[in-house]
C-alpha atoms as a PDB file:
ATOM      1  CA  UNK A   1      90.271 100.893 119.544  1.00  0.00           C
ATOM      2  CA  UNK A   2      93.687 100.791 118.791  1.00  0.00           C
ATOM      3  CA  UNK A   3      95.994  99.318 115.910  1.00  0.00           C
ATOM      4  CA  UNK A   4      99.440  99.318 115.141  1.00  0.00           C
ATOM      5  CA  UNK A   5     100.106 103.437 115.581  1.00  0.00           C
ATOM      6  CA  UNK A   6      99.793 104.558 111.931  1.00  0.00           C
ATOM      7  CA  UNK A   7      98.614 108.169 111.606  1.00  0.00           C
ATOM      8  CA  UNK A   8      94.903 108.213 111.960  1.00  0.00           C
ATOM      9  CA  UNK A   9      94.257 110.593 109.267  1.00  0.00           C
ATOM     10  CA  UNK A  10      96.184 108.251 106.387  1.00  0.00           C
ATOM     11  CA  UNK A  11      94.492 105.121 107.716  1.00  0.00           C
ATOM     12  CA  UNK A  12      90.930 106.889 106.978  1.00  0.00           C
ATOM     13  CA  UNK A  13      91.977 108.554 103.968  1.00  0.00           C
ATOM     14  CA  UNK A  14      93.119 105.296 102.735  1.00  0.00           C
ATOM     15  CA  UNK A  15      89.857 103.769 104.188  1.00  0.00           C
ATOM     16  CA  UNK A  16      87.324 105.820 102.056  1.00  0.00           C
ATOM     17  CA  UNK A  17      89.979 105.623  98.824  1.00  0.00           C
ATOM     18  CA  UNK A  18      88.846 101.916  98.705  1.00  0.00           C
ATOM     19  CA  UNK A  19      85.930 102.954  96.614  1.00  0.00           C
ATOM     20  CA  UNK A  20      83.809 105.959  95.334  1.00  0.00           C
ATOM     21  CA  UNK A  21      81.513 105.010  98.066  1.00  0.00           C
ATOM     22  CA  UNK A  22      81.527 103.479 101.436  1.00  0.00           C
ATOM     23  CA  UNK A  23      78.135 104.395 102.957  1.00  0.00           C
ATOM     24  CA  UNK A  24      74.901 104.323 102.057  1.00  0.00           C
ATOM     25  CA  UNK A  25      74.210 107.716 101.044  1.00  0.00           C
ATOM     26  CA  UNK A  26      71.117 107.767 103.354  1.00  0.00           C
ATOM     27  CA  UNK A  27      71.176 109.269 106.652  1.00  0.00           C
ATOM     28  CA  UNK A  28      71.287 107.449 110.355  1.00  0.00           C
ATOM     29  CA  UNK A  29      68.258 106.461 110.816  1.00  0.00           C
ATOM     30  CA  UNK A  30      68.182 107.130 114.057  1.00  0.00           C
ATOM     31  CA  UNK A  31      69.292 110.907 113.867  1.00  0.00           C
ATOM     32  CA  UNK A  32      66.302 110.948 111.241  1.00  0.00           C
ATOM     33  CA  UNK A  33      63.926 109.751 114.458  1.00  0.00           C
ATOM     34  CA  UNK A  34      65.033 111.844 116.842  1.00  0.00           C
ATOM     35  CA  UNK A  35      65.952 115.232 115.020  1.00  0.00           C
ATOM     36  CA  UNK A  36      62.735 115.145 112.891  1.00  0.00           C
ATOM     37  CA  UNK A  37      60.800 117.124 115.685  1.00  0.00           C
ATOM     38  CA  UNK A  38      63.430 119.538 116.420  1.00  0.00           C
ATOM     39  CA  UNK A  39      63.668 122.971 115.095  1.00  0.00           C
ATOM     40  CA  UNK A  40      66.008 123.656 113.246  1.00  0.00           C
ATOM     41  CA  UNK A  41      68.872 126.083 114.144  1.00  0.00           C
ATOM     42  CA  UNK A  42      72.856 125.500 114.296  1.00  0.00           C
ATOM     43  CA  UNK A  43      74.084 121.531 113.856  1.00  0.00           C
ATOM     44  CA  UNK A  44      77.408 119.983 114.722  1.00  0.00           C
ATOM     45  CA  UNK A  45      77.930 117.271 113.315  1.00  0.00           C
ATOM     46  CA  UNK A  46      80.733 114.965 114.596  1.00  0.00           C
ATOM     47  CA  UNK A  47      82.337 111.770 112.442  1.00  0.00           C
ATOM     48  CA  UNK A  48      80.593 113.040 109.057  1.00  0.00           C
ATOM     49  CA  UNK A  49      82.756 110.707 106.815  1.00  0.00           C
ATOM     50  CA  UNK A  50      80.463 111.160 103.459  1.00  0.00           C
ATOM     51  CA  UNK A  51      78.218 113.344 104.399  1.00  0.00           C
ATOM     52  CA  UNK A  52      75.098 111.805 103.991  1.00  0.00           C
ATOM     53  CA  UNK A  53      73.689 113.196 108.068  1.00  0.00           C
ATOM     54  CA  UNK A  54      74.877 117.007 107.081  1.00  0.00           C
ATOM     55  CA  UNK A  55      73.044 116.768 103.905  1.00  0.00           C
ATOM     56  CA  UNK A  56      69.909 115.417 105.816  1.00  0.00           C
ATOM     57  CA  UNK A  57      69.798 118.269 108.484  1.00  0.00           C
ATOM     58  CA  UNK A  58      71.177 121.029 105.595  1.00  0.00           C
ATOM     59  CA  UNK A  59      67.962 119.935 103.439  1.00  0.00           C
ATOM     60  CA  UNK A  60      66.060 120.251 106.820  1.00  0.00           C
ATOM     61  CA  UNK A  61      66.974 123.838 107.188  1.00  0.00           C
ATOM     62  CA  UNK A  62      69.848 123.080 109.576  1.00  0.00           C
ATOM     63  CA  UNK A  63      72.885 125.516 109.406  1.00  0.00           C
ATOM     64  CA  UNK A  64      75.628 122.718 109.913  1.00  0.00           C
ATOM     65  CA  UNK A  65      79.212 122.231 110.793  1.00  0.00           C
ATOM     66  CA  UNK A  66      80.769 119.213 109.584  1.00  0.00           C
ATOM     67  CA  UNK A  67      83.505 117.297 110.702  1.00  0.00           C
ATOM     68  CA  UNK A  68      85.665 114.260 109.836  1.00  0.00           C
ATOM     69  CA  UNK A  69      89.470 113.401 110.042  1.00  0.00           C
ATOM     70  CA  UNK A  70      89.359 112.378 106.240  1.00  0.00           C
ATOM     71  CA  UNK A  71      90.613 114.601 103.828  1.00  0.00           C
ATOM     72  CA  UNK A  72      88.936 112.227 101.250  1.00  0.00           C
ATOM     73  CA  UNK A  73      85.674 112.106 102.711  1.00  0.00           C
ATOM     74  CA  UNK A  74      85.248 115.728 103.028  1.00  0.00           C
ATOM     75  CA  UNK A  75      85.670 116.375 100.000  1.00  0.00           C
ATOM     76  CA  UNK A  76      83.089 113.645  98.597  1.00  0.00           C
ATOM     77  CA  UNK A  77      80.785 114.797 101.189  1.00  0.00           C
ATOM     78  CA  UNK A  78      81.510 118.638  99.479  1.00  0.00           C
ATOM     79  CA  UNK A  79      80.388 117.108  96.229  1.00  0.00           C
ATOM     80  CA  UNK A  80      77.660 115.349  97.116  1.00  0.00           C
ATOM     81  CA  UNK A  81      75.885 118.307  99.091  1.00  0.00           C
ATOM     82  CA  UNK A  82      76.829 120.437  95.665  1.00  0.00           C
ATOM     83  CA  UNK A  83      74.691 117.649  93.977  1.00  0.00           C
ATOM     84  CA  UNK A  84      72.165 118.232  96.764  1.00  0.00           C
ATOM     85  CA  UNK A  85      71.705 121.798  96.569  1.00  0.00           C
ATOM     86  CA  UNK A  86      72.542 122.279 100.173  1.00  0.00           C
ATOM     87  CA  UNK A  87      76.501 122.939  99.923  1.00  0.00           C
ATOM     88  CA  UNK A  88      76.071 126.546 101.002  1.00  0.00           C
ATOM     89  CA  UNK A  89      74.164 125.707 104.579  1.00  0.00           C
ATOM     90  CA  UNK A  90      77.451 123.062 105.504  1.00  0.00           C
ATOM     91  CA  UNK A  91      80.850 124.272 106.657  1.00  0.00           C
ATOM     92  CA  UNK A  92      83.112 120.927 106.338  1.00  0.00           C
ATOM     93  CA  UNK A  93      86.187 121.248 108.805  1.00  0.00           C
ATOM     94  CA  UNK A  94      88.991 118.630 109.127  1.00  0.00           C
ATOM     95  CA  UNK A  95      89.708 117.873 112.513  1.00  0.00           C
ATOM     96  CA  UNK A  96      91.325 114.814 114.483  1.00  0.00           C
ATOM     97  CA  UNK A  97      88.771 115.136 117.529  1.00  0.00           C
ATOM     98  CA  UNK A  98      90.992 114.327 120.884  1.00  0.00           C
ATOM     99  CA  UNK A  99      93.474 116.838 119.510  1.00  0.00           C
ATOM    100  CA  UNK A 100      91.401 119.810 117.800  1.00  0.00           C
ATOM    101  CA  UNK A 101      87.529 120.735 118.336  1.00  0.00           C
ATOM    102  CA  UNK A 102      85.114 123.283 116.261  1.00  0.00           C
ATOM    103  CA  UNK A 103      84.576 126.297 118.267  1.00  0.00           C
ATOM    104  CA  UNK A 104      81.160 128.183 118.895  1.00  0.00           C
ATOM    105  CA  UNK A 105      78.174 125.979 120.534  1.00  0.00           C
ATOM    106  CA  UNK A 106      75.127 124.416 118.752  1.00  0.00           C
ATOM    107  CA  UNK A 107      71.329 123.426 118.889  1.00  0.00           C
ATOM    108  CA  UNK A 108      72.208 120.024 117.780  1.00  0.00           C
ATOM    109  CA  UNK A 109      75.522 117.988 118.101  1.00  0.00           C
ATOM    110  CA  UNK A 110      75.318 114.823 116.910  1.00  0.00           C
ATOM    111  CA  UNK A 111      77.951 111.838 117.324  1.00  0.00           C
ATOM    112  CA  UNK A 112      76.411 108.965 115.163  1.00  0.00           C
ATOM    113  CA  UNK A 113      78.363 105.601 115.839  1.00  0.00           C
ATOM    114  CA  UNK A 114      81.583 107.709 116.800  1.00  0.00           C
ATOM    115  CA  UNK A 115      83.866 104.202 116.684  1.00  0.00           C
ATOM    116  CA  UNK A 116      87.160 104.109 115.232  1.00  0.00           C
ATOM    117  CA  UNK A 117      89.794 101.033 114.444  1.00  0.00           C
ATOM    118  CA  UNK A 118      92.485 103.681 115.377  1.00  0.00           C
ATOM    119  CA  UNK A 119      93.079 105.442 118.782  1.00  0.00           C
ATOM    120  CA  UNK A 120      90.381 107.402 119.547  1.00  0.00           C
ATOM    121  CA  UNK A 121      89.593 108.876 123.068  1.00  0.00           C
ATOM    122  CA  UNK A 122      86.033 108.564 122.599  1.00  0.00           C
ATOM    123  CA  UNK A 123      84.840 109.465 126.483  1.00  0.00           C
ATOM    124  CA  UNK A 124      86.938 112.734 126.442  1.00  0.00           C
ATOM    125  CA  UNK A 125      85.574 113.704 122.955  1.00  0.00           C
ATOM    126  CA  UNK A 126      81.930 113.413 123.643  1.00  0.00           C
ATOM    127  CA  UNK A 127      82.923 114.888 126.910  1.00  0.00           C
ATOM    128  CA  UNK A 128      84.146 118.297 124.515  1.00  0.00           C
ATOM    129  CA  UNK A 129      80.924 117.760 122.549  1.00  0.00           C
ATOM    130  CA  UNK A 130      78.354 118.158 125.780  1.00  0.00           C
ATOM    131  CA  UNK A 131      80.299 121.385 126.520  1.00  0.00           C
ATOM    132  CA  UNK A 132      79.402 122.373 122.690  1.00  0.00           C
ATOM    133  CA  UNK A 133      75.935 122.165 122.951  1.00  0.00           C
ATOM    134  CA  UNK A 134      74.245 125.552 123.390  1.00  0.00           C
ATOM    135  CA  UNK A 135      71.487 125.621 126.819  1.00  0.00           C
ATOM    136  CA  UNK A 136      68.293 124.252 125.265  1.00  0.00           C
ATOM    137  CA  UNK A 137      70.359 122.554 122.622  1.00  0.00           C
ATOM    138  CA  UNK A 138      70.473 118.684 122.389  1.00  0.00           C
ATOM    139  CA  UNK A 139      73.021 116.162 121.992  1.00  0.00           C
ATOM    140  CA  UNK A 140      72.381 113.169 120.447  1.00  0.00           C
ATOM    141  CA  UNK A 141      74.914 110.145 120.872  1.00  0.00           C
ATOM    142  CA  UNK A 142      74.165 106.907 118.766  1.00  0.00           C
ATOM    143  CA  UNK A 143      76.748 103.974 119.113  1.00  0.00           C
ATOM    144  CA  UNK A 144      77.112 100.333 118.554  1.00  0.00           C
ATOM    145  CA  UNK A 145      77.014  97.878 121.239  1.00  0.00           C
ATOM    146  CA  UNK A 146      79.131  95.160 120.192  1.00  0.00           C
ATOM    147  CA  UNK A 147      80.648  94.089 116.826  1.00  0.00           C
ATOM    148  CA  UNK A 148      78.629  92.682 113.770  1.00  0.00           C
ATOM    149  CA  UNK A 149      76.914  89.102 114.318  1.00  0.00           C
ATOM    150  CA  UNK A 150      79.231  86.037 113.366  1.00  0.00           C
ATOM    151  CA  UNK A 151      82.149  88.911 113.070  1.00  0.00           C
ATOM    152  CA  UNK A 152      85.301  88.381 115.254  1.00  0.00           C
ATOM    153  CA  UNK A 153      85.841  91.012 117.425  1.00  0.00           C
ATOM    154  CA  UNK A 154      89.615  92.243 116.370  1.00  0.00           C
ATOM    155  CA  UNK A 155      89.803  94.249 119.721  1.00  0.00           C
ATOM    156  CA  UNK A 156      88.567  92.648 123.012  1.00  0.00           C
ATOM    157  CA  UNK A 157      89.660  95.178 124.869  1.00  0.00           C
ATOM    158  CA  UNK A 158      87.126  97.669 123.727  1.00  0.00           C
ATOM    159  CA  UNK A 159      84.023  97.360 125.772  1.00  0.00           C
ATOM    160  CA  UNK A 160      80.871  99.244 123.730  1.00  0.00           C
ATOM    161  CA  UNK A 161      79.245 101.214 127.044  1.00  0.00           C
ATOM    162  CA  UNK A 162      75.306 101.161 127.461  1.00  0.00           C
ATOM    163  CA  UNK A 163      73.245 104.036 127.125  1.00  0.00           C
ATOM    164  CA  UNK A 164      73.663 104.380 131.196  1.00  0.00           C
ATOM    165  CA  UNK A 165      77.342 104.401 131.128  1.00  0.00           C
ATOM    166  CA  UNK A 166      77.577 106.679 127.802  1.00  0.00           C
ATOM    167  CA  UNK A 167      75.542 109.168 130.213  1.00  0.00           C
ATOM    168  CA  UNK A 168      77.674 108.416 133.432  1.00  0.00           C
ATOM    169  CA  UNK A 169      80.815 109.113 131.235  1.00  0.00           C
ATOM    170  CA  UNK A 170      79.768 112.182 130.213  1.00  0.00           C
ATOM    171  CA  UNK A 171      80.543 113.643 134.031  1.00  0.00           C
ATOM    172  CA  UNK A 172      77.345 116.516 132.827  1.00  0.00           C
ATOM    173  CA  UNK A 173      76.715 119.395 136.045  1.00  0.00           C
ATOM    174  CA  UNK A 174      74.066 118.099 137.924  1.00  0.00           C
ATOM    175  CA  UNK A 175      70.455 120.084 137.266  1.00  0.00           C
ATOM    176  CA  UNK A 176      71.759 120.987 133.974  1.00  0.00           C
ATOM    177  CA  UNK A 177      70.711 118.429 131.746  1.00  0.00           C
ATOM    178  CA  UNK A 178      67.541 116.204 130.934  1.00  0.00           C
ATOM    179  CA  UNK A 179      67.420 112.924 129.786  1.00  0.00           C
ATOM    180  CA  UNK A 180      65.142 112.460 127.255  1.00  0.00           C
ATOM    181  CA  UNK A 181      66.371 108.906 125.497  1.00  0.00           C
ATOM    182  CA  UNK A 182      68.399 106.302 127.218  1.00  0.00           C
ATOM    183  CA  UNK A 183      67.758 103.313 125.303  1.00  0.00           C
ATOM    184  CA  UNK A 184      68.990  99.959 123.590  1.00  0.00           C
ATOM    185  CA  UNK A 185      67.501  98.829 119.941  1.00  0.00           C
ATOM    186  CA  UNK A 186      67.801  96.219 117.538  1.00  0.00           C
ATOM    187  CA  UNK A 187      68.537  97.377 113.821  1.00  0.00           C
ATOM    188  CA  UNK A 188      68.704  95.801 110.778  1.00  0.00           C
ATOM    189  CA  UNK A 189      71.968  96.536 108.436  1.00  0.00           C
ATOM    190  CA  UNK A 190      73.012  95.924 105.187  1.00  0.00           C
ATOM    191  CA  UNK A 191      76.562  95.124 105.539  1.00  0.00           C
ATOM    192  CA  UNK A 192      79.570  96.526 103.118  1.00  0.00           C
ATOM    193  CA  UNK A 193      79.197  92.743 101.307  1.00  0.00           C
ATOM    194  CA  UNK A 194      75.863  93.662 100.891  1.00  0.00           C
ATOM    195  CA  UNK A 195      74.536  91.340 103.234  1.00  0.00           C
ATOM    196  CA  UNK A 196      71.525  92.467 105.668  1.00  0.00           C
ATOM    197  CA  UNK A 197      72.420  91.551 109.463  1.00  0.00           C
ATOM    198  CA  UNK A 198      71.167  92.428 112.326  1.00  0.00           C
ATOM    199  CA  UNK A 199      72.978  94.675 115.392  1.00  0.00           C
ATOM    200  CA  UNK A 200      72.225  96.033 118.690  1.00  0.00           C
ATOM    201  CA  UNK A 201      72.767  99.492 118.968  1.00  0.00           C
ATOM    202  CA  UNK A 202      72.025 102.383 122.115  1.00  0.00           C
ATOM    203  CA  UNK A 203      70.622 105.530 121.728  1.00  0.00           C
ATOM    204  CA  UNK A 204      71.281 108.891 124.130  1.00  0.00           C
ATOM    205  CA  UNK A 205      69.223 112.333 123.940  1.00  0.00           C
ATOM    206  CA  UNK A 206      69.719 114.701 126.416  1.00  0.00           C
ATOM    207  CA  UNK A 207      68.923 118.605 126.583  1.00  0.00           C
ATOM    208  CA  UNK A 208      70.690 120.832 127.894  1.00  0.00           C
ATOM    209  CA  UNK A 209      68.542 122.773 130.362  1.00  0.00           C
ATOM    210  CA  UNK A 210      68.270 126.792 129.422  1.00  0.00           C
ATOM    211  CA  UNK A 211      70.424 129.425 131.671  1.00  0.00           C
END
């Protein structure tokens, strides 16, 4: 999605400034479903804005990497994991994924609803994160397929891909991977007016086959 070019980084930092908090607090509940059977080991986790999925996988034994653009949400999502007891299992890094990328590869990297308002070149980026998955690891990509109920869509350009398509744009090696979630879902949402509504969203799971 694209907006008039400001720098991406001030338009988040500005975005989380709004208030003391934005989110929840509570983890995706998706990434709750699908991680909850996995054992734990190295996590990368991609878009972490406050923090609330690190904290999850830190206080499931995770080892976790962190990263958002947002100066200001790191260093919320800092204080809440000190509050949680789990800031010494999370490494927060700032990066503006398209241009920079955490090295080393993972058990789990997770992209949960990895949308922005400002340019983002989301294809190539979960592209980097496949490649950062270590072989038996899993990546998990959650995303939204289509904009809030009764909300007008600001960007009609943007198309929201299906799980197929997420998978297809991926370009993985051939006999590398396994699918083991391809899937569209319903989910109900309390909005940021507090209002509960109800989305469609897609869910991808694949595992990255051992050497």
């Amino acid at each position: 999605m694209t907006t008039e070019h400001v720098h991406d980084e001030h338009y988040w930092d500005n975005f989380y400034a709004e208030k003391d908090q934005i989110w929840s607090g509570r983890p995706n509940a998706a990434l709750v479903h699908e991680v909850a059977g996995l054992t734990p080991g190295t996590a990368l986790d991609l878009g972490c804005g406050e923090g609330a999925d690190a904290i999850w996988l830190a206080g499931q034994g995770w080892t976790v990497t962190a990263v958002d653009i947002s100066a200001v949400a790191l260093e919320r999502a800092a204080r809440h994991a000190e509050q949680a007891g789990v800031a010494d299992r999370i490494d927060w890094q700032q990066h503006e994924l398209g241009k920079s990328f955490p090295d080393g590869q993972y058990d789990l990297v997770s992209a949960q609803f990895l949308h922005s308002v400002t340019e983002l070149p989301r294809e190539a980026i979960l592209r980097t994160a496949s490649r950062a998955v270590a072989p038996g690891g899993v990546l998990l990509i959650e995303g939204h397929l289509g904009f809030p109920p009764g909300e007008e869509n600001p960007h009609p350009e943007i198309h929201f891909p299906s799980p197929a398509e997420v998978i297809e744009d991926l370009e993985l090696a051939e006999g590398e991977w396994e699918v083991l979630v391809s899937r569209e879902h319903g989910r109900e949402q309390i909005d940021r007016t507090g209002k509960l509504i109800h989305r469609r969203d897609s869910t991808v799971k694949l595992r990255r086959l051992p050497s």
